[in-house]
N, C-alpha and C. Protein backbone atom coordinates (compact mmCIF):
# COMPACT_ATOMS: atom_id res chain seq x y z
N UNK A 1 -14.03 12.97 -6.55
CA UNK A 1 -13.69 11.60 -6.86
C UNK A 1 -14.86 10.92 -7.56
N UNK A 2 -14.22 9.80 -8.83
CA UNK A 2 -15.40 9.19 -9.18
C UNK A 2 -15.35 7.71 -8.83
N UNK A 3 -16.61 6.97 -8.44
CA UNK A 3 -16.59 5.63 -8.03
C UNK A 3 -17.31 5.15 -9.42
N UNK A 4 -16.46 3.63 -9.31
CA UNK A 4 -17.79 3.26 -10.07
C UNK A 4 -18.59 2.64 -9.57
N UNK A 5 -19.31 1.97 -10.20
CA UNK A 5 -20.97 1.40 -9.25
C UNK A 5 -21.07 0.53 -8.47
N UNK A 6 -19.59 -0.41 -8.60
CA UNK A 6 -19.20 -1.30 -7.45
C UNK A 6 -18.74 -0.40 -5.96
N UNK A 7 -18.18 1.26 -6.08
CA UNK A 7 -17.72 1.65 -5.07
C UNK A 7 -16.20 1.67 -5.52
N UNK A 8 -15.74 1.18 -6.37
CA UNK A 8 -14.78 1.68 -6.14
C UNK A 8 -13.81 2.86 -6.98
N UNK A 9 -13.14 3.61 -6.57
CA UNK A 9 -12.22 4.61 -7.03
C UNK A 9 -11.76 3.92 -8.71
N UNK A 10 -11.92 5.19 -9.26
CA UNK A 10 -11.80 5.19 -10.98
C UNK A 10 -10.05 5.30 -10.61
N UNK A 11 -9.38 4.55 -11.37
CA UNK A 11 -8.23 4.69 -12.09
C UNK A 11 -7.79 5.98 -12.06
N UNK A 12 -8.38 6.82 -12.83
CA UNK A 12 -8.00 7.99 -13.67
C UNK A 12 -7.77 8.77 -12.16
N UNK A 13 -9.07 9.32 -11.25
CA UNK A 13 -9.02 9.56 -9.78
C UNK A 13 -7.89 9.49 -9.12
N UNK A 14 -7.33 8.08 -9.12
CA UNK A 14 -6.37 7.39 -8.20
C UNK A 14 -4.78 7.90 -8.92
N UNK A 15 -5.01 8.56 -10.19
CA UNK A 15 -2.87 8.58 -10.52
C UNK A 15 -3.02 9.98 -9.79
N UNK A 16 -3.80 11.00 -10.15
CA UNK A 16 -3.33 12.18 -8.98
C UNK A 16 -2.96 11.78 -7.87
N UNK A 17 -2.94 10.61 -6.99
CA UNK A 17 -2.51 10.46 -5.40
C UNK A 17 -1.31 9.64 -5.72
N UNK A 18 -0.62 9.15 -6.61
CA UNK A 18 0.40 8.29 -7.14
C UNK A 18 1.81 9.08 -7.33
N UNK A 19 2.83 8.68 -6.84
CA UNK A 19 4.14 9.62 -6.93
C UNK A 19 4.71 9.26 -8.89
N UNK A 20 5.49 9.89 -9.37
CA UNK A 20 5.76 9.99 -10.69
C UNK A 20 6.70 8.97 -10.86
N UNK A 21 6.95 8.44 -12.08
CA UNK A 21 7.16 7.38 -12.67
C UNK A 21 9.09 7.49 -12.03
N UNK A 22 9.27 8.75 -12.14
CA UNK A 22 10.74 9.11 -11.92
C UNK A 22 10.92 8.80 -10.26
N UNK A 23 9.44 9.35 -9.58
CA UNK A 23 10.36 9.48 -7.86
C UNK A 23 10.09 7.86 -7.48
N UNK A 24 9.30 7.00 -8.23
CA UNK A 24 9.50 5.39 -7.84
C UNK A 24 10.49 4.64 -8.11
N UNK A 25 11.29 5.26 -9.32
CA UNK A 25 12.12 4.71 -9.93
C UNK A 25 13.69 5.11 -8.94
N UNK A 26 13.48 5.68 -7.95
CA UNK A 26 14.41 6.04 -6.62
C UNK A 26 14.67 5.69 -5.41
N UNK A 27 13.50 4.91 -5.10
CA UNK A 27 13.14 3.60 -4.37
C UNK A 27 11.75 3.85 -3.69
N UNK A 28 11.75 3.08 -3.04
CA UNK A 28 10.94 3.01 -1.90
C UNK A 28 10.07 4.18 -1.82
N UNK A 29 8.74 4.21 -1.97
CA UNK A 29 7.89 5.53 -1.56
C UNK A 29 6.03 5.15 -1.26
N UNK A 30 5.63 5.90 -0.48
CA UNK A 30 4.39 5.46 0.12
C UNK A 30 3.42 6.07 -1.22
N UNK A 31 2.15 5.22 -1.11
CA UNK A 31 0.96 5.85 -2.11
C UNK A 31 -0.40 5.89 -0.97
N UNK A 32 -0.66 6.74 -0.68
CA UNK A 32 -1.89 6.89 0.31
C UNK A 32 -3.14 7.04 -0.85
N UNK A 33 -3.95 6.14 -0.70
CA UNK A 33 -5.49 6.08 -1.15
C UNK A 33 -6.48 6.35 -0.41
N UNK A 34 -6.30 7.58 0.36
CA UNK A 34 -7.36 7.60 1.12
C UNK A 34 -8.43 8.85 0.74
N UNK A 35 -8.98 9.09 0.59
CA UNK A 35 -10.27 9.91 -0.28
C UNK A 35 -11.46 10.41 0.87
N UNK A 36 -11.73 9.57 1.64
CA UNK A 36 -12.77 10.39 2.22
C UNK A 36 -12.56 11.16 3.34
N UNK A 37 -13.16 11.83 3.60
CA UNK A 37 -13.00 13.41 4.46
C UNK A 37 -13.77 12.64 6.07
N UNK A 38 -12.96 12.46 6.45
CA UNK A 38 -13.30 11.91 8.07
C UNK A 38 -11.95 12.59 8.62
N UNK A 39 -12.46 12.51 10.53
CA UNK A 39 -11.02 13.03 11.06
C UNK A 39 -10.39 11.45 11.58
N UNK A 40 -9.53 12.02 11.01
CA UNK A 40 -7.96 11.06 11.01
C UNK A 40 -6.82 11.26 10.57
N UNK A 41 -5.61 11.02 11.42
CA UNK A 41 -4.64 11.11 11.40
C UNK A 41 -3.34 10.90 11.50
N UNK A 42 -3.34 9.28 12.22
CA UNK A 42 -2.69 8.53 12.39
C UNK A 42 -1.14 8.29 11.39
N UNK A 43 -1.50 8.35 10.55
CA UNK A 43 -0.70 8.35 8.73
C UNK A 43 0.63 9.40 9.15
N UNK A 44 -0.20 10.87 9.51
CA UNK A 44 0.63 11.79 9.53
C UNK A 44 1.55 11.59 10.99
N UNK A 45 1.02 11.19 11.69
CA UNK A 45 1.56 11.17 13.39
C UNK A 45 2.88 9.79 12.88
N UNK A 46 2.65 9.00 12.29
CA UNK A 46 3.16 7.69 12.22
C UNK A 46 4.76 8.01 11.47
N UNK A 47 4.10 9.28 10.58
CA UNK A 47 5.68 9.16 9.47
C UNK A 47 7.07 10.80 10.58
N UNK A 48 8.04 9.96 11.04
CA UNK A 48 9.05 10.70 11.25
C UNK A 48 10.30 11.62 10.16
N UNK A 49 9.39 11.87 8.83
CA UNK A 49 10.02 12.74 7.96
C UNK A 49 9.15 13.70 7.47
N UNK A 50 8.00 13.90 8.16
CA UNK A 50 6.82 14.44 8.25
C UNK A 50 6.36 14.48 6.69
N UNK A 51 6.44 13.49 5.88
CA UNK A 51 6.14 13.27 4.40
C UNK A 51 4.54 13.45 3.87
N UNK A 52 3.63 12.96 5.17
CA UNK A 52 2.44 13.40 5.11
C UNK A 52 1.91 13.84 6.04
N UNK A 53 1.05 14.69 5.26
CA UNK A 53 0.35 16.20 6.10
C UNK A 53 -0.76 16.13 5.94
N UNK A 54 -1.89 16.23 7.01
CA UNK A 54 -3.30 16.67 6.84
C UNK A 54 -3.14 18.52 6.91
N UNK A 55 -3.53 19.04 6.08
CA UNK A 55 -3.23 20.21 5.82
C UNK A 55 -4.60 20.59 5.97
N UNK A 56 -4.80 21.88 7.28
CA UNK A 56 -5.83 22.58 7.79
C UNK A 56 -7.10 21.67 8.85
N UNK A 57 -7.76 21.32 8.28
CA UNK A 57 -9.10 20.60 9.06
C UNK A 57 -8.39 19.09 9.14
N UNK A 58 -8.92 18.66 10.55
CA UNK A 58 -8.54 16.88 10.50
C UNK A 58 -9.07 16.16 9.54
N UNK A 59 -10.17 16.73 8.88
CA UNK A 59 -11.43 16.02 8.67
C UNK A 59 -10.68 15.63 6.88
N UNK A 60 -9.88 16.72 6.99
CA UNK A 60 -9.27 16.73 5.15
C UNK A 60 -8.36 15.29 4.87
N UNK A 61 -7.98 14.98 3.95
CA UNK A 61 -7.40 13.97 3.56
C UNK A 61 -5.86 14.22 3.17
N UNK A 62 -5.33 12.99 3.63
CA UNK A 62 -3.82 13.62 3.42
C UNK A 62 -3.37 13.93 2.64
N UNK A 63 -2.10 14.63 2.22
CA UNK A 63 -1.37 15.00 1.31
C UNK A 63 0.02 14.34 1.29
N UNK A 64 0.63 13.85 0.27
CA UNK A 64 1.98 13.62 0.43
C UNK A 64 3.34 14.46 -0.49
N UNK A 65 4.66 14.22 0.73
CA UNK A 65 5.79 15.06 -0.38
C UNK A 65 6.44 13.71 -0.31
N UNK A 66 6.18 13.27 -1.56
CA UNK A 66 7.19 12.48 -2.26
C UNK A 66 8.68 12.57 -2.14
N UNK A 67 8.89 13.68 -1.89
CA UNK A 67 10.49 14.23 -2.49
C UNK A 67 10.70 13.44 -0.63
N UNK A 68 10.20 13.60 0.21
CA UNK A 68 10.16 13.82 1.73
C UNK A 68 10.02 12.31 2.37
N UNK A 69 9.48 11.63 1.68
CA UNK A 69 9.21 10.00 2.00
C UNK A 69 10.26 9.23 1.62
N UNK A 70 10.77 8.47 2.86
CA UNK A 70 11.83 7.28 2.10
C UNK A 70 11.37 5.90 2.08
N UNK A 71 10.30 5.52 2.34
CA UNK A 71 9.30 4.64 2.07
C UNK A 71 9.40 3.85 3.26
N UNK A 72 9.60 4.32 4.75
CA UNK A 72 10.24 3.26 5.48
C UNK A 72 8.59 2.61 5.72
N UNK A 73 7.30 2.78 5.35
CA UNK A 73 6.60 1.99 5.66
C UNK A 73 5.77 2.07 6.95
N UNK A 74 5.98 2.87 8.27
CA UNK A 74 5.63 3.26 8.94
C UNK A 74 4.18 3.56 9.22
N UNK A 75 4.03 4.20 8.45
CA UNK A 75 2.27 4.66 8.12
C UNK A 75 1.67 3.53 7.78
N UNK A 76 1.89 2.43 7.08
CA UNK A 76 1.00 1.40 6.51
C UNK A 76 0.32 0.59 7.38
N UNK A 77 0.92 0.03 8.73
CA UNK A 77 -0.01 -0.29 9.74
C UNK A 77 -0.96 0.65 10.48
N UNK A 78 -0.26 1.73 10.59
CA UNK A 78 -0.94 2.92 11.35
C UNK A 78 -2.72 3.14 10.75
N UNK A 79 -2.91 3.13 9.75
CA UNK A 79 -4.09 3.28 9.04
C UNK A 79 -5.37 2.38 9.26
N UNK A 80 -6.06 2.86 9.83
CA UNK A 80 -7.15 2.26 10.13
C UNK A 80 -7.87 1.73 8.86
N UNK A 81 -7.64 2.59 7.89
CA UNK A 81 -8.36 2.28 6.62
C UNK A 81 -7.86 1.61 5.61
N UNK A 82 -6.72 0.79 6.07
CA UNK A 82 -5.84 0.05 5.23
C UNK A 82 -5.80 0.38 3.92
N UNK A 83 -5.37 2.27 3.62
CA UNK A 83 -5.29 2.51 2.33
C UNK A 83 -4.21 2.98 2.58
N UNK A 84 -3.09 2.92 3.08
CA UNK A 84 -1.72 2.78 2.61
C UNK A 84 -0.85 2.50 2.05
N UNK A 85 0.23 2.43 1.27
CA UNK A 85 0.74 0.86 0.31
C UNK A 85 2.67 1.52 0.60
N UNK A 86 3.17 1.19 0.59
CA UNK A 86 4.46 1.34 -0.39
C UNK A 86 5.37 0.42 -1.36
N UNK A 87 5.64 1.32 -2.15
CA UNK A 87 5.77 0.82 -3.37
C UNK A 87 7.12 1.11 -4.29
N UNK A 88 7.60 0.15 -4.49
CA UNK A 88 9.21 0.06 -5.13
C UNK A 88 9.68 -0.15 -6.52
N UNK A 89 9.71 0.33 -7.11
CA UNK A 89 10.32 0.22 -8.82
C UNK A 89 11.42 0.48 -9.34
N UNK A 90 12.22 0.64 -7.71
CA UNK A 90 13.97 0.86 -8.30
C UNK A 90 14.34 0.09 -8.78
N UNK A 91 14.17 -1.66 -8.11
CA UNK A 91 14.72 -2.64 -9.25
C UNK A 91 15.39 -2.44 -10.80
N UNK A 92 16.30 -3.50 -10.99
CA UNK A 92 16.69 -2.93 -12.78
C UNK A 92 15.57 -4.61 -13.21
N UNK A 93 15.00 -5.40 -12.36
CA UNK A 93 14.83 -6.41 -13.16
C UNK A 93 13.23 -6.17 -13.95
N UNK A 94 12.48 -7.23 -14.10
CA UNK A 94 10.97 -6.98 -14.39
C UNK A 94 10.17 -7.12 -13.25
N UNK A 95 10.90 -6.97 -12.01
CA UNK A 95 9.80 -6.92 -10.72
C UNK A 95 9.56 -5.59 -9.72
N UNK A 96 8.47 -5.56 -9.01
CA UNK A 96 8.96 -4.20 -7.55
C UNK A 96 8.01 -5.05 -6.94
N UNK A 97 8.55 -4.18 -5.61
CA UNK A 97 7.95 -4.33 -4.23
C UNK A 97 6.75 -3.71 -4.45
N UNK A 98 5.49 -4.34 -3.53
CA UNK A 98 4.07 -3.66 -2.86
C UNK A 98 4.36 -4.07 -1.19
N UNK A 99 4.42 -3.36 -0.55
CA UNK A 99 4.38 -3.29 0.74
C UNK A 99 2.97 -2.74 1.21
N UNK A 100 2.04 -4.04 1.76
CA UNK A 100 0.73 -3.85 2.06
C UNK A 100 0.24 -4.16 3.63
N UNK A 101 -1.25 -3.61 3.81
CA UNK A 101 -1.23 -4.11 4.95
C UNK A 101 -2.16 -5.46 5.25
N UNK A 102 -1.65 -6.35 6.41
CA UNK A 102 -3.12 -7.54 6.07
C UNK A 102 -3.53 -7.95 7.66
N UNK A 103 -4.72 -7.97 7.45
CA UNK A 103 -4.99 -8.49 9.00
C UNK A 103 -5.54 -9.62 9.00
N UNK A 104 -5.23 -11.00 8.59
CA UNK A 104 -5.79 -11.74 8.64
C UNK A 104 -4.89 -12.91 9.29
N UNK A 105 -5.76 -14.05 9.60
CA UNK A 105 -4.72 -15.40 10.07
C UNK A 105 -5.09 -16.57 9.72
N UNK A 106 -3.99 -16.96 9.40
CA UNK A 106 -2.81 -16.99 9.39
C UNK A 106 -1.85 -16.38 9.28
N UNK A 107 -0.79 -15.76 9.24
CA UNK A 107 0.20 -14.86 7.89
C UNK A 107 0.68 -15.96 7.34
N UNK A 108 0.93 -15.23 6.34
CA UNK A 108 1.82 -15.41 4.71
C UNK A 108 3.03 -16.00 5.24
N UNK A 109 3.85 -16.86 4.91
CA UNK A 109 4.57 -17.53 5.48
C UNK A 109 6.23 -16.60 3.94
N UNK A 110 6.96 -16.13 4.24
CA UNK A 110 7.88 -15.41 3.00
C UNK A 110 8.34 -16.70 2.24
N UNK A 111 8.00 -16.54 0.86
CA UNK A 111 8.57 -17.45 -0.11
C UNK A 111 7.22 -18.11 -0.54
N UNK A 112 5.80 -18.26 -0.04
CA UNK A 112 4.74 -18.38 -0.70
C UNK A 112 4.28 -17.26 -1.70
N UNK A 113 3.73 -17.90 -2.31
CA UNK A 113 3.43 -17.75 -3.75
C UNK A 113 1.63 -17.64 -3.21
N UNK A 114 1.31 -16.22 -3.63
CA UNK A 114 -0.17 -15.86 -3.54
C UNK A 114 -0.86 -15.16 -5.11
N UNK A 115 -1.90 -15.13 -4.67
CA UNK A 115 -2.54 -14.77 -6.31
C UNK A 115 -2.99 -13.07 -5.50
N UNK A 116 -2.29 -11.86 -6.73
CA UNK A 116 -2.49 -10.71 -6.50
C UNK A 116 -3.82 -10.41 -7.07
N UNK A 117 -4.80 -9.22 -6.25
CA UNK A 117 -5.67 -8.71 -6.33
C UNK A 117 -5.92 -7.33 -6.59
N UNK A 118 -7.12 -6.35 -7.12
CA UNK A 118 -6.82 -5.22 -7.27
C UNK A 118 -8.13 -4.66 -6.14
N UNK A 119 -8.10 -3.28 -6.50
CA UNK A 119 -8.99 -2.75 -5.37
C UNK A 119 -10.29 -3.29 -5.48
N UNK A 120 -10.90 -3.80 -6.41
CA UNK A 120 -11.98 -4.31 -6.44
C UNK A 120 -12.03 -5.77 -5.64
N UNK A 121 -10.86 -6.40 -6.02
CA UNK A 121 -11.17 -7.75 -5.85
C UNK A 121 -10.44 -8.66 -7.13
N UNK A 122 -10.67 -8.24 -7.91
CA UNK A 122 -9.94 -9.01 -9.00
C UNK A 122 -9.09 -9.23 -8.90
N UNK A 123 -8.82 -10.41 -9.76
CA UNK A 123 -7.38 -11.12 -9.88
C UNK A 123 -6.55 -10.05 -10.73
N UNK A 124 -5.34 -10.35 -10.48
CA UNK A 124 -4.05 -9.58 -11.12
C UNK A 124 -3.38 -9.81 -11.90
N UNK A 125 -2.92 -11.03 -10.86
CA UNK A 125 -1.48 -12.17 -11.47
C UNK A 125 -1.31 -12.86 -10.22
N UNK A 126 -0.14 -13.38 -10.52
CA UNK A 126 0.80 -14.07 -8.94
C UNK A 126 1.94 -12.83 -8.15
N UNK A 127 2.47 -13.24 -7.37
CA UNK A 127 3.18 -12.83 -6.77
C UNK A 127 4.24 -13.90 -5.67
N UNK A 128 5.31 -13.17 -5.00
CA UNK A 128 5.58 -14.27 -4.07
C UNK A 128 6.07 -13.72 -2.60
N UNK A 129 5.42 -13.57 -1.53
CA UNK A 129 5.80 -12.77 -0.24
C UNK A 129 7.69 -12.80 -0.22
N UNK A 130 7.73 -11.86 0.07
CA UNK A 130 9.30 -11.62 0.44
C UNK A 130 9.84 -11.17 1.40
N UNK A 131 8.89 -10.26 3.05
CA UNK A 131 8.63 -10.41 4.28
C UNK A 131 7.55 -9.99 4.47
N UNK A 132 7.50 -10.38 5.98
CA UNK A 132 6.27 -10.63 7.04
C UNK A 132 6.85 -9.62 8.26
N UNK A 133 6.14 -8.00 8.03
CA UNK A 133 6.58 -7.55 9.97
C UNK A 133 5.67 -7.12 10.50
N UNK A 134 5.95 -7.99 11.42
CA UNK A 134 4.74 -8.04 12.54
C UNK A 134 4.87 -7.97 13.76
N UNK A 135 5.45 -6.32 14.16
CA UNK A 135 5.63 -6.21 15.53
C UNK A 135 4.61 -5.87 16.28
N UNK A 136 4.79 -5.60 17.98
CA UNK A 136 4.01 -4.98 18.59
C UNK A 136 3.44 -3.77 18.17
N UNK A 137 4.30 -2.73 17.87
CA UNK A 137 4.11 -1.44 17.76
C UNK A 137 3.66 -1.36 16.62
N UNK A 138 3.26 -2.63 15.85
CA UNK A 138 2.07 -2.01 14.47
C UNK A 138 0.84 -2.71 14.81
N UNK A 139 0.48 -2.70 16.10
CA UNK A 139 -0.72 -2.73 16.81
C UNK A 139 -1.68 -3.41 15.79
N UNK A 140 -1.30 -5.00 15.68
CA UNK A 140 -2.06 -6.28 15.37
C UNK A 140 -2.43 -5.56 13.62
N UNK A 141 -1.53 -5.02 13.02
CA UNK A 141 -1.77 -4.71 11.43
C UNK A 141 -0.26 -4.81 10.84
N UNK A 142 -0.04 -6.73 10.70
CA UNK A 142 1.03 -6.80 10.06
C UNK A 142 1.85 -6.06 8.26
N UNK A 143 2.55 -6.00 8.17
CA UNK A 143 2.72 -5.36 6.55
C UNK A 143 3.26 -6.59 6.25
N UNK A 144 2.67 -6.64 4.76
CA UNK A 144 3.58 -7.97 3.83
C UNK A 144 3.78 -7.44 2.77
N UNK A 145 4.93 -7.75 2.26
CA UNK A 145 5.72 -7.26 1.06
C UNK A 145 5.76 -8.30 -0.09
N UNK A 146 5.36 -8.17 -1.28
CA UNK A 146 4.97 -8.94 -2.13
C UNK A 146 5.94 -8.53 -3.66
N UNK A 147 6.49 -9.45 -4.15
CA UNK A 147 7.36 -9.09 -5.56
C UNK A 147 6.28 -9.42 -6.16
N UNK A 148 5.65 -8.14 -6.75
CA UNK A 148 5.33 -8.70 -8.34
C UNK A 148 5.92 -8.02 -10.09
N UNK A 149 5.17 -8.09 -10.91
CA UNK A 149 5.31 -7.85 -11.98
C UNK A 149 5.30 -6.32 -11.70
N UNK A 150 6.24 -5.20 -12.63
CA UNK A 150 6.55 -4.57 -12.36
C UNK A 150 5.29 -3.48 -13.00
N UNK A 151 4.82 -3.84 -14.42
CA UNK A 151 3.86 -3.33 -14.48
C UNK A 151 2.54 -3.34 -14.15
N UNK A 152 2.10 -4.23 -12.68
CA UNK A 152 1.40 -4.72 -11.80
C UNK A 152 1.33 -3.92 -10.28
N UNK A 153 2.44 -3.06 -10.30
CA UNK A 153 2.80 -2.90 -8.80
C UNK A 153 1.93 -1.12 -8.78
N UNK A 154 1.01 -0.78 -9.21
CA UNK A 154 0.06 0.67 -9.13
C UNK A 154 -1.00 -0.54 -9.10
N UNK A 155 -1.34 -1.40 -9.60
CA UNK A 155 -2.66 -2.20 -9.21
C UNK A 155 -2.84 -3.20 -7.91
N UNK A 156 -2.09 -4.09 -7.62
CA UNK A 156 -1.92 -4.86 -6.51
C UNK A 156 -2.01 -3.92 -5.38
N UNK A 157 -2.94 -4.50 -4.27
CA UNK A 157 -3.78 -3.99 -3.01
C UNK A 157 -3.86 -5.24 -2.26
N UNK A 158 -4.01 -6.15 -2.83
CA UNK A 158 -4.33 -7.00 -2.10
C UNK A 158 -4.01 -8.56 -2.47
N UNK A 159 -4.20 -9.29 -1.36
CA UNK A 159 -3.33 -11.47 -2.26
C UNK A 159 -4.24 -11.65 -1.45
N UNK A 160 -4.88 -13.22 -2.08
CA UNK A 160 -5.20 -14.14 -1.75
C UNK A 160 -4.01 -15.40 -1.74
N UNK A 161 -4.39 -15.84 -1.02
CA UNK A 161 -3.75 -17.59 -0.38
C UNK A 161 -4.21 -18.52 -0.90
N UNK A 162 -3.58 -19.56 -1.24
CA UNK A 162 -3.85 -20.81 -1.56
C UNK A 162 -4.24 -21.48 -0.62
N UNK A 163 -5.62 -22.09 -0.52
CA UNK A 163 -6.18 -22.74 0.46
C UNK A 163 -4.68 -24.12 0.65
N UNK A 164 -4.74 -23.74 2.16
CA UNK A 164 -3.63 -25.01 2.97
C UNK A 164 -4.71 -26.01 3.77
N UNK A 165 -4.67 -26.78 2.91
CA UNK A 165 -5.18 -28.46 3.85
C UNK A 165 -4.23 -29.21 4.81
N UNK A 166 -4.63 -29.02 5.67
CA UNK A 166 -3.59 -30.12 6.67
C UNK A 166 -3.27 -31.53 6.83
């Protein structure tokens, strides 16, 4: 893998872990960004279509079968390393889904309008939440699902909020 000098993952790096333009265009499917070689496994324990596999040592990084994932999302809280995403481009319009994870509080209230971010930090564009799930069993790592621009949805990782004054 190459970083750049901020740390983060090159582009070019990141489309090998990206499912093909065809299996997004089918719905719903997970993109795991996770790169470094620690043991963990949670990802794989989490998905019930066994779509991802740590294959041999814990310590290895996952693998995914695309063909095998129906994007139910499962894994995205599970991840300690909040490099999970899933991601939707079946739409026929100019938008898809990013299904991310966020731990912060307030939550996103669905139907606000946040400014999308990329792995660095940078701005994107806008976006506008479209749900909030936040059960028990995703152990205090809600997922929020965000419509954006369709040729936006391999970059968006992350929203900022519009500061709320009371």
């Amino acid at each position: 893998m190459t970083y750049r000098s901020d740390g983060v993952l090159n582009r070019n790096d990141l489309d090998r872990l990206f499912p093909s333009e065809e299996r997004m265009k089918r719905g719903p499917v997970v993109v795991v960004e996770c790169v470094e070689n620690i043991p963990c496994n949670p990802c794989a324990a989490a998905c019930p279509r066994g779509a991802i596999r740590i294959e041999g040592d814990i310590n290895e990084t996952p693998s995914v079968d695309f063909e095998a994932c129906n994007g139910c999302g499962l894994c995205v809280s599970a991840c300690p390393g909040l490099a999970i995403f899933v991601v939707d481009a079946s739409g026929k319009g100019d938008t898809a889904t990013v299904m991310l994870p966020y731990e912060y509080a307030p939550l996103p209230e669905v139907g606000e309008e946040v400014t999308t971010l990329d792995r660095s930090g940078g701005k994107v564009g806008r976006a506008r939440v479209t749900r909030v799930l936040n059960t028990e069993a995703m152990d205090r790592t809600p997922v929020v699902s965000l419509e954006v621009p369709r040729d936006q949805v391999m970059d968006v990782r992350h929203f900022a909020r519009r500061s709320r004054r009371p």
